[in-house]
Structure formats: C-alpha cells, structure tokens
Protein backbone atom coordinates (compact mmCIF):
# COMPACT_ATOMS: atom_id res chain seq x y z
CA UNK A 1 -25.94 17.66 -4.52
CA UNK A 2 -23.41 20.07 -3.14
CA UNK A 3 -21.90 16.91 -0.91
CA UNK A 4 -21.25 14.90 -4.09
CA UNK A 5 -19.65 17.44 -6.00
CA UNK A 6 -17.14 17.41 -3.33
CA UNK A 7 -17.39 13.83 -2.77
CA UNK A 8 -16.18 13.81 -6.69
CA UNK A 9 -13.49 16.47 -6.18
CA UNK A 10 -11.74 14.82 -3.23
CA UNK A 11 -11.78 11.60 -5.26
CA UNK A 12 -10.50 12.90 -8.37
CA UNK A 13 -7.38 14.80 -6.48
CA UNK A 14 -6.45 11.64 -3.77
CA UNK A 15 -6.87 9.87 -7.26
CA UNK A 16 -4.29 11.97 -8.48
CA UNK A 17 -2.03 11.87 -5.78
CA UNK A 18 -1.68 8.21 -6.03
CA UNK A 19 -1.44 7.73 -9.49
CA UNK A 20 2.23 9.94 -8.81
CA UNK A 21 2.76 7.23 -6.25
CA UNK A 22 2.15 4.57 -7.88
CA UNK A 23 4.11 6.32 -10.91
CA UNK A 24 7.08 6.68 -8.47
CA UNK A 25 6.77 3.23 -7.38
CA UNK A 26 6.71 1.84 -10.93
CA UNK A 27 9.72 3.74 -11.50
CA UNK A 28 11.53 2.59 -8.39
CA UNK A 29 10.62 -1.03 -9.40
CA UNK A 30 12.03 -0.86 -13.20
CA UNK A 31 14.88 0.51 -11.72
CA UNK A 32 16.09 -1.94 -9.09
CA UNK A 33 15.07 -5.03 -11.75
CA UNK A 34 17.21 -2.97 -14.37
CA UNK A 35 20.18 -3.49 -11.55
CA UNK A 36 18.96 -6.97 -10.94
CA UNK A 37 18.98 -8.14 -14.54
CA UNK A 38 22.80 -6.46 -14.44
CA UNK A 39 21.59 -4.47 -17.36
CA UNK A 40 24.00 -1.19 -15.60
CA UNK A 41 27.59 -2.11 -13.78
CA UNK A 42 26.92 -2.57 -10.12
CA UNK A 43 29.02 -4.62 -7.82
CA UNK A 44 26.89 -7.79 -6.93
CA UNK A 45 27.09 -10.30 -3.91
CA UNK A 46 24.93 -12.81 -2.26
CA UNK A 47 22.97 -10.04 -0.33
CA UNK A 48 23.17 -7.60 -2.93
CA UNK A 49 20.86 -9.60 -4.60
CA UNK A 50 19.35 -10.84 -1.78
CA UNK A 51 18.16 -7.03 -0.43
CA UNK A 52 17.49 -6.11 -4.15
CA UNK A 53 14.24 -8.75 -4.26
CA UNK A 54 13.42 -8.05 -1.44
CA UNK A 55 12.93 -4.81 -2.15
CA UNK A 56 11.12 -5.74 -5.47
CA UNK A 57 8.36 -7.47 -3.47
CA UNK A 58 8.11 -4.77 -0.98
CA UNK A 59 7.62 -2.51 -3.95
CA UNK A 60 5.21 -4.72 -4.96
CA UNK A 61 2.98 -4.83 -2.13
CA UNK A 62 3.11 -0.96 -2.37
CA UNK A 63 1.99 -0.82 -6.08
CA UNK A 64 -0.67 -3.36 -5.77
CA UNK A 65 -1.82 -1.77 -2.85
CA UNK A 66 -1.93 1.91 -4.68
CA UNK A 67 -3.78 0.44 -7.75
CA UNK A 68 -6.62 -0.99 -5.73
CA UNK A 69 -6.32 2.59 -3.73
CA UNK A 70 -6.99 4.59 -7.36
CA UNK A 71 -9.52 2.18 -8.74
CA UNK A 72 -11.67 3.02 -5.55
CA UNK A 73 -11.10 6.58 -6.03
CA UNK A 74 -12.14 5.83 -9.70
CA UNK A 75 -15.09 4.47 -8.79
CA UNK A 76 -16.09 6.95 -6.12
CA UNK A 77 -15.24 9.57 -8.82
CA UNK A 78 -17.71 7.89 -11.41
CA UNK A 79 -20.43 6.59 -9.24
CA UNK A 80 -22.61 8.95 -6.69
CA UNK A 81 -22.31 6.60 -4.10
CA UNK A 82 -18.97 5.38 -2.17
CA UNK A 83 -21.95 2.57 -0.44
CA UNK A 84 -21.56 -0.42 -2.57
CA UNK A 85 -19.65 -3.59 -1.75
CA UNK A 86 -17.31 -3.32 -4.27
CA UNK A 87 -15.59 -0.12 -2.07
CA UNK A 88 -15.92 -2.06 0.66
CA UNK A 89 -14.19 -4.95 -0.71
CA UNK A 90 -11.49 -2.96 -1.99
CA UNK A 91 -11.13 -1.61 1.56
CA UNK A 92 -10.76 -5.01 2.91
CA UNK A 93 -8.02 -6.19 0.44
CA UNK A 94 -6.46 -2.65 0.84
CA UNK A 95 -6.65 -3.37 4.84
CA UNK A 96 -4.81 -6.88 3.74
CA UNK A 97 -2.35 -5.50 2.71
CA UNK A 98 -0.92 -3.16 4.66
CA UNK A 99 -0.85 -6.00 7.47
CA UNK A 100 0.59 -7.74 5.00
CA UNK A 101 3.61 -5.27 4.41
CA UNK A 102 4.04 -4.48 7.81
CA UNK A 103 4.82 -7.87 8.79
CA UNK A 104 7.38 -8.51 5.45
CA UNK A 105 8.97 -5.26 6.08
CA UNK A 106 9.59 -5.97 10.17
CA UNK A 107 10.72 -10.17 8.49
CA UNK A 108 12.76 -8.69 6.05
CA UNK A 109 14.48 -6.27 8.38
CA UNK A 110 15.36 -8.96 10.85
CA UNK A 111 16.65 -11.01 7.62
CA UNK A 112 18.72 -8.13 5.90
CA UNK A 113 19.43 -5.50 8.98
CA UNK A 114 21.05 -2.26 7.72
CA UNK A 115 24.96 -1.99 8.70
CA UNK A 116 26.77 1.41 8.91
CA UNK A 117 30.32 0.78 9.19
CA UNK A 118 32.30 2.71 12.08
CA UNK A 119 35.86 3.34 12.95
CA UNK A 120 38.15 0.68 13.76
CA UNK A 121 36.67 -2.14 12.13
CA UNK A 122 33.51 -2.11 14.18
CA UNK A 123 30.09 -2.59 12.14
CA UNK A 124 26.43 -0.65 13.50
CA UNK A 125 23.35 -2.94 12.85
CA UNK A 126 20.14 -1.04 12.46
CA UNK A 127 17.31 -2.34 12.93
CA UNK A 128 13.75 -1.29 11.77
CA UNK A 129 11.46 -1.36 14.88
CA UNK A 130 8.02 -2.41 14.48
CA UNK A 131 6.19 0.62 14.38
CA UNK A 132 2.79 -0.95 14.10
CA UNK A 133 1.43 2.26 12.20
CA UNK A 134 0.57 0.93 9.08
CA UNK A 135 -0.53 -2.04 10.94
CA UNK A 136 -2.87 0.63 12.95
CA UNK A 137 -3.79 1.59 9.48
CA UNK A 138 -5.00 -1.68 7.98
CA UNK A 139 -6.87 -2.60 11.05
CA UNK A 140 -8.43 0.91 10.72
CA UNK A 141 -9.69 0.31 7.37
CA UNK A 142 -10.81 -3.08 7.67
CA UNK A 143 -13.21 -1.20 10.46
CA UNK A 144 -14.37 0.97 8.00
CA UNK A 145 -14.85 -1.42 5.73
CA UNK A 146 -17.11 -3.48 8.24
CA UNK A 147 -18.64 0.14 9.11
CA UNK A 148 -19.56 0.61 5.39
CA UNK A 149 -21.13 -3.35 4.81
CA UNK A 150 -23.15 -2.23 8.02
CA UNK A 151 -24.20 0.84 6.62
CA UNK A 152 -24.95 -0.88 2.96
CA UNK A 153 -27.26 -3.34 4.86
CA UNK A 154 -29.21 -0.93 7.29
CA UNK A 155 -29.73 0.64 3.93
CA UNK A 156 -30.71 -2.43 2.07
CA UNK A 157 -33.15 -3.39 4.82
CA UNK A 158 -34.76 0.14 4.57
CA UNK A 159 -35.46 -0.13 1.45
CA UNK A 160 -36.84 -3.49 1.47
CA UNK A 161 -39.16 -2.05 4.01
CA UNK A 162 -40.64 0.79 1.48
C-alpha cells in the first residue's frame, strides 16, 4: 500500500513537471507561428522562414511527445497499476519518438547549420553533432517497454494458472 502511495506521488509531480514543459513548448510554438504568420515586424528571407518551420515541427515532436509523457503519468496516477499495455504502448510511441527527433534534429542541422559571423568577412558554421543521447533514450524505453509486455504476460500466465 505504502509503494503505491508513492507510486501516485511520483506520478502526480513528473506529471506536473511536464505539463510546465509542455506549457513552455506550447508557448514557444504560438510564438514562432505568430512570427511566421508576420503577425509582429521581423525581417524575413528564404531561410528565415525556412529555420522558423523547422523549428515548428521540432516543437512539435517535443509537444506530442510530452502529452503522451503526462497522459501516462495520468494514468499511473489514477490506476494502481503502471502493468497494463496501454503504458506500455505509450512507452513504445514515446520511444518513437525520440528516435524520431533525434534523427530530424541531426537532418535539419545539416540542412540549416548555425553561422556566427567573424571578423573580416569570414562566416563560422556550427554544426550540431549527433549526440545519440536521446537516441540512447528512446532505445532505452522501448526496452522497458518490451520489459513491461514481458512482465504483463508472466503475470497473465500466472494467473491463468490459479
């Protein structure tokens, strides 16, 4: 009993945490369509525009990737059990994801690299390396996801054998 209560608590505060996120992300993306939609003075070109959807779909990605995070911490919060293929499919689409992002953010780096002008006419490109951590970081929770299915069928199969 004691394990669920904090089962429950944990839920209901990384619950919390990303509702702020995805808050924040919300935010970020009214902002940059605001721009987009030239609703507020800003000096537009052909990457301008470019960079700015880009940026809306990595937003995206984020926010759709936070709102399957909270509904699973919903769940969890409501339900006793975090065992149930629903978490685990949330996990897997959550896992999706992040590959997902990591790839368009390394793509969209290589399409719109970051220049710092220098002295003397001479331009720095910066490029975004691929990191691989939130790579590392879908491919850890698809394996919790296929620990949990694993877990929900051991479970199933005991039961059956009551």
């Amino acid at each position: 009993m004691q394990e669920t209560k904090k089962l429950k608590r944990a839920a209901l505060v990384l619950g919390g945490v990303t509702g702020v996120l995805l808050l924040i992300f919300l935010i970020q993306v009214i902002r940059i369509t605001w721009i987009l939609a030239g609703l507020e003075p800003y000096p537009f070109d052909e990457t301008t525009v470019s960079i700015g959807i880009s940026n809306v779909v990595y937003n995206f990605i984020v926010i759709a990737t936070l709102i399957i995070t909270l509904t699973m911490f919903i769940s969890i919060w409501r339900e006793e059990s975090p065992f149930r293929q629903g978490i685990v499919n949330r996990l897997r689409i959550i896992a999706f994801l992040l590959v997902v992002f990591e790839i368009y953010w390394f793509v969209s780096q290589r399409i719109h690299p970051i220049y710092i002008d220098m002295e003397e006419g001479y331009r720095m490109v910066i490029y975004t390396p691929l990191h691989g951590y939130v790579l590392v970081a879908g491919l850890v929770a698809y394996c919790v996801s296929l620990i949990l299915h694993h877990g929900i069928t051991l479970q199933t199969q005991v039961d059956e054998t009551l």
